[in-house]
Protein backbone atom coordinates (compact mmCIF):
# COMPACT_ATOMS: atom_id res chain seq x y z
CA UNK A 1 -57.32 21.45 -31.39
CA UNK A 2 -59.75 23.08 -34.00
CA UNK A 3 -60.87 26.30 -32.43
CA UNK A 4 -63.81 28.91 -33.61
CA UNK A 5 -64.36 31.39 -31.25
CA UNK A 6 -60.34 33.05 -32.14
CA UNK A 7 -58.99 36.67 -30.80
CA UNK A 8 -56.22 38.72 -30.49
CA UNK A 9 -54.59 41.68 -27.98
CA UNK A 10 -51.49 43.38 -27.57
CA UNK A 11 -49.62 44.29 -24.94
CA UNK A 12 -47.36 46.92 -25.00
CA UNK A 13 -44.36 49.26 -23.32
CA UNK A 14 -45.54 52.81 -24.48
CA UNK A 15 -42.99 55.37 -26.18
CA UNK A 16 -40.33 56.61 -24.11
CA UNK A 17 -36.75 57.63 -24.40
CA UNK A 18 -34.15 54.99 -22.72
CA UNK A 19 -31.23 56.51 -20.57
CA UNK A 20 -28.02 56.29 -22.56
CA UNK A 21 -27.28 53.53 -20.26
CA UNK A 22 -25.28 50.16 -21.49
CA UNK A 23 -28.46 48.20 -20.59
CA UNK A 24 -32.17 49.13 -19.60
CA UNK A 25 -34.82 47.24 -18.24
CA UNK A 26 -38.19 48.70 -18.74
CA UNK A 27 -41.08 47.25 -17.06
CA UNK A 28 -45.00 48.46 -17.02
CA UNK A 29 -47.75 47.19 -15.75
CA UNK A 30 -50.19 45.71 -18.30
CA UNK A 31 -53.93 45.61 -18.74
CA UNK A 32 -55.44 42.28 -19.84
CA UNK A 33 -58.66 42.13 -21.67
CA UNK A 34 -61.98 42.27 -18.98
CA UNK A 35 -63.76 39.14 -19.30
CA UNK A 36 -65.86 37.37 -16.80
CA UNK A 37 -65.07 34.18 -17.67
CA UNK A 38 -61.78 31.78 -18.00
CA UNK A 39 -60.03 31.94 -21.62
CA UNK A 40 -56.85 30.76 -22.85
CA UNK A 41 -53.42 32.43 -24.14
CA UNK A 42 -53.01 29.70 -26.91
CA UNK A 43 -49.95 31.61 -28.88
CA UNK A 44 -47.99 34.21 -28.34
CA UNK A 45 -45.33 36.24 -30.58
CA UNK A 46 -43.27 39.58 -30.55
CA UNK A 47 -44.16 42.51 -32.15
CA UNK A 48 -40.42 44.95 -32.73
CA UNK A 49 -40.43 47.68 -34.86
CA UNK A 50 -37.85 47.03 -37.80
CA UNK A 51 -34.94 49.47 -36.19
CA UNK A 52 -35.63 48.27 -32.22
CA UNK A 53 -34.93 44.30 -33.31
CA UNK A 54 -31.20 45.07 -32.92
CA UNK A 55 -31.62 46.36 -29.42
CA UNK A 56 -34.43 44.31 -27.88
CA UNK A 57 -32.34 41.59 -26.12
CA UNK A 58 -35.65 40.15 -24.39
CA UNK A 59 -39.37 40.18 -23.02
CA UNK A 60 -40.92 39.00 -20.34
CA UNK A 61 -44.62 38.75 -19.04
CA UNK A 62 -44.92 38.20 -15.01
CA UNK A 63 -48.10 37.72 -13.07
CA UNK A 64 -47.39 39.13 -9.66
CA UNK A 65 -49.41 40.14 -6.45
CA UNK A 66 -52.26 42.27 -6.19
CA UNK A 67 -51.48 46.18 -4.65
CA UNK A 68 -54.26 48.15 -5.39
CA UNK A 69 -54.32 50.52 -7.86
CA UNK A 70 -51.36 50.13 -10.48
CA UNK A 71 -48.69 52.28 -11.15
CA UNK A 72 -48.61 54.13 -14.67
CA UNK A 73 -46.19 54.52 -17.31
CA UNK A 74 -42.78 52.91 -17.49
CA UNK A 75 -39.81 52.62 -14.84
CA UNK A 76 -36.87 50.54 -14.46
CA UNK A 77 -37.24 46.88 -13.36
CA UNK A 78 -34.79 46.45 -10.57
CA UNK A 79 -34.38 50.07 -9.55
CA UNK A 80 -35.39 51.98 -6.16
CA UNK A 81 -39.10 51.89 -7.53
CA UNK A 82 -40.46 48.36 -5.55
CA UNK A 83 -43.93 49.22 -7.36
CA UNK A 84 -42.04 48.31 -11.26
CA UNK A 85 -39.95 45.31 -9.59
CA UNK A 86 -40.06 42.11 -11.25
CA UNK A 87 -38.66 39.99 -8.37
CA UNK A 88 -38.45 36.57 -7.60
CA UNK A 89 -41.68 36.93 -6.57
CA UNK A 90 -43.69 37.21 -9.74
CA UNK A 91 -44.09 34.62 -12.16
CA UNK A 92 -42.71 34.14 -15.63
CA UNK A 93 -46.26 33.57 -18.18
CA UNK A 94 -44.49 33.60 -21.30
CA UNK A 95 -41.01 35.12 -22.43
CA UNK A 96 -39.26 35.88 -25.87
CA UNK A 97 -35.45 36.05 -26.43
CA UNK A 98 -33.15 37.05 -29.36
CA UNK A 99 -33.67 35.02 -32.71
CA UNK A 100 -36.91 33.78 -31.58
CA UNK A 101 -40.19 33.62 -33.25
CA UNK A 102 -43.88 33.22 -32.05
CA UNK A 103 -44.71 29.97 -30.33
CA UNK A 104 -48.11 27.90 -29.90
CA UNK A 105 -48.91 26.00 -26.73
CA UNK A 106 -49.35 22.28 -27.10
CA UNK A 107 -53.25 20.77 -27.30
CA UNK A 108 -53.26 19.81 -23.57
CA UNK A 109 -51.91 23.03 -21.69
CA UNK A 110 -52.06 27.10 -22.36
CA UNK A 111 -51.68 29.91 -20.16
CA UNK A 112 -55.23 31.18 -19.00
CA UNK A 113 -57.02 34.55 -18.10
CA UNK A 114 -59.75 35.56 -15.91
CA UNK A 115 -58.17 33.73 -13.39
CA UNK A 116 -57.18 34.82 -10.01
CA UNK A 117 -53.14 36.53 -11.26
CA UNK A 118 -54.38 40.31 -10.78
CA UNK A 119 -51.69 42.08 -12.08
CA UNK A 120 -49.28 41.45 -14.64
CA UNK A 121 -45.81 43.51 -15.48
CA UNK A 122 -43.99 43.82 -19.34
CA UNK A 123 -40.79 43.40 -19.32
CA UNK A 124 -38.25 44.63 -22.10
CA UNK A 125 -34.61 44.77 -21.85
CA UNK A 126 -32.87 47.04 -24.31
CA UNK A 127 -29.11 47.12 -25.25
CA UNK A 128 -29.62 50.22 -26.87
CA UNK A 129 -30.96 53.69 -26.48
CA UNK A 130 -33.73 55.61 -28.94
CA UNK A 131 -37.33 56.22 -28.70
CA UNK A 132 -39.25 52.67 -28.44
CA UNK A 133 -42.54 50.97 -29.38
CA UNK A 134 -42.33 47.11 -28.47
CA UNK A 135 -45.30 44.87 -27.57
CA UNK A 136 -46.04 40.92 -27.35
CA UNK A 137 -49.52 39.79 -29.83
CA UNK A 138 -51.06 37.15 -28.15
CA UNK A 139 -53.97 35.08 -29.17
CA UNK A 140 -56.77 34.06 -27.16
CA UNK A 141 -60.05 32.18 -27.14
CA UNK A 142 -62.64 30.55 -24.68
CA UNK A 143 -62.17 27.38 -25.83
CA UNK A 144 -59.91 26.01 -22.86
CA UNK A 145 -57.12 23.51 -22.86
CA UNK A 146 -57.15 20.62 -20.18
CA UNK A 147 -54.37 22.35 -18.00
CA UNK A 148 -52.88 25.98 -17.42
CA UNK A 149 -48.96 26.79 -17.93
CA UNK A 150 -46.45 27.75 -16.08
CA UNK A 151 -42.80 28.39 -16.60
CA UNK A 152 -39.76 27.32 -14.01
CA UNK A 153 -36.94 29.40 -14.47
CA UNK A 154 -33.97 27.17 -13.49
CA UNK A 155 -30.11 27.64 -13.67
CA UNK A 156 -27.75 30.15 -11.59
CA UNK A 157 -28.89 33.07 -9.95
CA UNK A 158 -27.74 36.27 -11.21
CA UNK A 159 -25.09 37.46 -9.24
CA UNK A 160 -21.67 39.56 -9.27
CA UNK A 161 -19.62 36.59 -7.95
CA UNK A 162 -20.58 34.55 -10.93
CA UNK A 163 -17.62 35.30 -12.54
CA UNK A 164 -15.61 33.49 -14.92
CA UNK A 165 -11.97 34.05 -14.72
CA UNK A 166 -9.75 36.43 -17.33
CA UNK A 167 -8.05 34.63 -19.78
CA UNK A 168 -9.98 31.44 -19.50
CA UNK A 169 -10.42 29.18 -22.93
CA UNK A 170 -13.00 26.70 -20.89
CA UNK A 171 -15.30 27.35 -18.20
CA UNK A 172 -18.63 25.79 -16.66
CA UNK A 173 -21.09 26.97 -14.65
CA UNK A 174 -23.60 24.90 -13.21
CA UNK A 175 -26.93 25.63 -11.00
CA UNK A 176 -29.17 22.82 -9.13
CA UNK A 177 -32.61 23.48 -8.73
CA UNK A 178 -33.75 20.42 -5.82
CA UNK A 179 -37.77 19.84 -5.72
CA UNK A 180 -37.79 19.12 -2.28
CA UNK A 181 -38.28 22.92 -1.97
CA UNK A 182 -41.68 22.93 -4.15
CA UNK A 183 -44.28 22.06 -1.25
CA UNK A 184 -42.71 25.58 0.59
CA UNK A 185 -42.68 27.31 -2.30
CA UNK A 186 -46.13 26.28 -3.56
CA UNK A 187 -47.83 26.62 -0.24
CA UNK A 188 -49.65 23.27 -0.72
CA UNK A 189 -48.38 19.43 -1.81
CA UNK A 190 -47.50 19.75 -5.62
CA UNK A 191 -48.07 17.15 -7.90
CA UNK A 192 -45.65 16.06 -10.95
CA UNK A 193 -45.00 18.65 -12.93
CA UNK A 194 -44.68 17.71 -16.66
CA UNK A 195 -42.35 19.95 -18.71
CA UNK A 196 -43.07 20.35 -22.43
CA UNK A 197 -40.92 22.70 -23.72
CA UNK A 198 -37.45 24.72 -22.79
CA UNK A 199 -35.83 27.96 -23.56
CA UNK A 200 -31.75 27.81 -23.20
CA UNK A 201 -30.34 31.08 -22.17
CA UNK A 202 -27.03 32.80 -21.67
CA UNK A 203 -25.40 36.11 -22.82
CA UNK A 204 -22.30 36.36 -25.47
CA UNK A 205 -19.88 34.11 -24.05
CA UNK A 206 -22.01 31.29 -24.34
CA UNK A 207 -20.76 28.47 -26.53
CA UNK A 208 -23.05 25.59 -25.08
CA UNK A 209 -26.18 24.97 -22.26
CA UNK A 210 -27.93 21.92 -21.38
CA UNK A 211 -30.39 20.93 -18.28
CA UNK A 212 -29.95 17.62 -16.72
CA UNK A 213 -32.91 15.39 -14.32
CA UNK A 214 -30.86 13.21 -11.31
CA UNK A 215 -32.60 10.90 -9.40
CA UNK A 216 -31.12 9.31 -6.49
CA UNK A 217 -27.67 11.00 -7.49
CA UNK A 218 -27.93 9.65 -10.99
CA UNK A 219 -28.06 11.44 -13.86
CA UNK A 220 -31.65 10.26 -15.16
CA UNK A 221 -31.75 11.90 -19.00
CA UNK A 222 -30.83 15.19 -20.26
CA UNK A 223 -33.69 17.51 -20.21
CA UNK A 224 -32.57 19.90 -22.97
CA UNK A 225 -28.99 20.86 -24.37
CA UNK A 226 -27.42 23.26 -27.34
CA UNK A 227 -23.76 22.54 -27.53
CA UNK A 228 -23.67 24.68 -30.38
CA UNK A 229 -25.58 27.77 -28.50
CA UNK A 230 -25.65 31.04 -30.64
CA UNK A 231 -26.96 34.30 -28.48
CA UNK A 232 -28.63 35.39 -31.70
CA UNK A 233 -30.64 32.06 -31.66
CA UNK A 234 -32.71 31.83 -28.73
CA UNK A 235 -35.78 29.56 -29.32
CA UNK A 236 -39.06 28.35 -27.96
CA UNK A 237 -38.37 23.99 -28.54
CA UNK A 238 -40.82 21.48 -28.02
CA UNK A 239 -39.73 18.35 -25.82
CA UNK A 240 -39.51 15.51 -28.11
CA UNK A 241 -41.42 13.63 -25.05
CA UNK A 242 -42.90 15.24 -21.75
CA UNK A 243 -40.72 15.31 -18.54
CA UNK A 244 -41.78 14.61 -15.35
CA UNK A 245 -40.35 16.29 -12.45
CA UNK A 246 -41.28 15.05 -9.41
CA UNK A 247 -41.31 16.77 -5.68
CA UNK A 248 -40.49 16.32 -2.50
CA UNK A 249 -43.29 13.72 -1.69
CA UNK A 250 -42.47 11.46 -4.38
CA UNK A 251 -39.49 9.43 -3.48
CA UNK A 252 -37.32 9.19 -5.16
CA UNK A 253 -37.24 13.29 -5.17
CA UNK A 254 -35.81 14.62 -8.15
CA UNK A 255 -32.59 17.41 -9.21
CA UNK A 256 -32.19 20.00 -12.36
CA UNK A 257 -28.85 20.89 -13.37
CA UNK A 258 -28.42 23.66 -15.70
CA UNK A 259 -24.85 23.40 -17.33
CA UNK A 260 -23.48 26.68 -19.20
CA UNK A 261 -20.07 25.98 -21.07
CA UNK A 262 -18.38 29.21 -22.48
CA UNK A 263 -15.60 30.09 -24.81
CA UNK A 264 -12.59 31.84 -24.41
CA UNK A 265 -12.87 35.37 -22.52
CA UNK A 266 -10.35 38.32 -23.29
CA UNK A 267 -7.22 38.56 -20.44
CA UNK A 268 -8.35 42.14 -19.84
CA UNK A 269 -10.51 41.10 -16.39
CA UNK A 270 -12.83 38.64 -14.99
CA UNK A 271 -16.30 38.52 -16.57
CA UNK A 272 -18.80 38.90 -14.36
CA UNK A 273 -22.93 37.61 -14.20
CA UNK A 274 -25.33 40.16 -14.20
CA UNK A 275 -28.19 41.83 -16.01
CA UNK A 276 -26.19 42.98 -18.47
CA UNK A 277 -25.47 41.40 -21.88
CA UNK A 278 -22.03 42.11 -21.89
CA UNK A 279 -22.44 40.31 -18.07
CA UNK A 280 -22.95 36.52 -17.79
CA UNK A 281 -26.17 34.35 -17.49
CA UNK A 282 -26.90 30.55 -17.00
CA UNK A 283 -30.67 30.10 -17.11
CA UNK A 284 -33.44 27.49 -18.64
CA UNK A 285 -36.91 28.48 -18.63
CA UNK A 286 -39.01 25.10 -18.39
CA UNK A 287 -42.43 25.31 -19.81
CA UNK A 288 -44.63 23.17 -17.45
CA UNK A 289 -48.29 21.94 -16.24
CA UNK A 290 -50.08 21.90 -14.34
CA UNK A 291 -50.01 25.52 -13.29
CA UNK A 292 -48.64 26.14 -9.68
CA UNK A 293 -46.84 28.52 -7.38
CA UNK A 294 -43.28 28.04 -9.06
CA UNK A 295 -41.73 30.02 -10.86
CA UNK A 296 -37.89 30.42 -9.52
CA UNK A 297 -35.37 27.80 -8.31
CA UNK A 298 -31.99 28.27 -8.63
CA UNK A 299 -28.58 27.70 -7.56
CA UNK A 300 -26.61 30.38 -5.69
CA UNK A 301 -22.47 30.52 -5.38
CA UNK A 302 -20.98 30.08 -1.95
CA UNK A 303 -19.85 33.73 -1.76
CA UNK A 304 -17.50 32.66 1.22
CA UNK A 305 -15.58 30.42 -1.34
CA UNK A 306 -15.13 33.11 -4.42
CA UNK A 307 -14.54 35.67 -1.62
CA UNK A 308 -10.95 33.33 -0.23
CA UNK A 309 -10.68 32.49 -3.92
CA UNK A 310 -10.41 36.46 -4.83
CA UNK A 311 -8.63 37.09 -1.77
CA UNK A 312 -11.00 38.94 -0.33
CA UNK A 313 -12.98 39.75 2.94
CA UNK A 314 -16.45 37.87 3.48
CA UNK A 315 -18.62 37.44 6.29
CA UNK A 316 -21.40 34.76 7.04
């Protein structure tokens, strides 16, 4: 698309001093520029100052609910503050992860503004501690793309009983995401979503990820895969053709499956999922259109199972 009218804003998390914790997430509610009409987020790329880039492990952008007036300065992102929570409620916009660079949205679909998301949180998550100043540049314009984005974060809920066992040389974990749950979760009959481009994640025990489509219990193509994943090379890729998901009122319905294989881990004790990079993850962030009401769907672990498994006490 050849565009004129061209613009720029950041958005940043404003200087404070991180607890000397293992891992912080910082989040901080974000001012957008005022417009009165619709524009669209065509690109989007991180801004780190050259001594953060070791410690920024990711950012996020959500749109979330309206509350009124919103809350100032910085907190932590799943602490006792609700007001700084980015929940499964809010809605991934656009996201950057180690070894990535800036991305451009394809000519049919961006992510818009001056559209109905009121509020939107910044999310960083620092393996580090020191005084920071980290921001996402994005550019914008009011030339508008056909359809607005979206991302589905698929994969395996983040969870202490994720856990893969001590001493292991090979382990999987895998998380279905069904789209018969789409219509509840959008509030309204969704259409086929088209996916366009993927981000793999998992922390540093990650040797390989991929996200599979089934169809009628068949695998129907793999969506995405790195069998040669590398934490410090998380990146933004294109589809080399778009997907189509389809929901629940589409027959046949359709199933993701987000595969994480990892390498051996040390004898010492089990390692566990959580926020954490030295914790486990097994997510992949779909880029889709057109823009609806999903934004999380993910597998969980049948806690009853790893509870006999552990030998311990569970209750429904």
């Amino acid at each position: 698309m050849d565009m004129v009218d061209l613009r720029n804003m950041q958005t940043e998390l404003a200087r404070f001093a991180v607890p000397l914790e293992e891992t912080k997430y910082a989040c901080t509610f974000i001012s957008l520029p005022t417009v009165t009409q619709k524009y669209n987020i065509y690109k989007f790329e991180p801004v780190i100052t050259p001594h953060n880039i070791t410690s920024v492990h990711h950012i996020l952008v959500y749109a979330c609910g309206s509350s009124g007036v919103l809350p100032s300065g910085t907190d932590g992102c799943y602490g006792v503050n609700p007001d700084f929570a980015s929940d499964l409620s809010s809605q991934v916009l656009v996201g950057w992860a180690v070894g990535g660079e800036s991305y451009q949205f394809p000519d049919e679909a961006a992510v818009s503004i001056g559209t109905p998301d009121p509020q939107y949180i910044l999310e960083i998550h620092y393996s580090n501690f020191d005084l920071r100043l980290d921001r996402q540049l994005r550019y914008y314009t009011p030339e508008l793309w056909k359809y607005d984005v979206r991302v589905l974060q698929t994969g395996f809920f983040t969870f202490l009983v994720h856990f893969i066992p001590p001493g292991a040389e090979y382990c999987r974990s895998y998380g279905l995401c069904n789209s018969s749950q789409f219509d509840e979760m959008n509030g309204m009959l969704v259409p086929d979503l088209h996916v366009f481009a993927y981000l793999l994640h998992t922390h540093l025990s990650g040797r390989g990820a991929k996200a599979a489509q089934y169809r009628n219990s068949e695998q129907l193509r793999t969506i995405c895969e790195d069998s040669k994943y590398d934490f410090r090379l998380q990146e933004i890729w294109d589809m080399k053709e778009i997907i189509i998901i389809k929901p629940v009122q589409s027959f046949p319905r359709d199933v993701v499956a987000t595969d994480r294989q990892d390498g051996e881990v040390e004898s010492t004790g089990r390692l566990k999922g959580g926020l954490s990079t030295m914790n486990e993850m097994c997510l992949t962030f779909l880029f889709y259109y057109p823009h609806k009401k999903i934004s999380n769907c993910m597998g969980y672990p049948d806690t009853l199972y790893v509870a006999h498994v552990l030998k311990q006490e569970a209750s429904e």
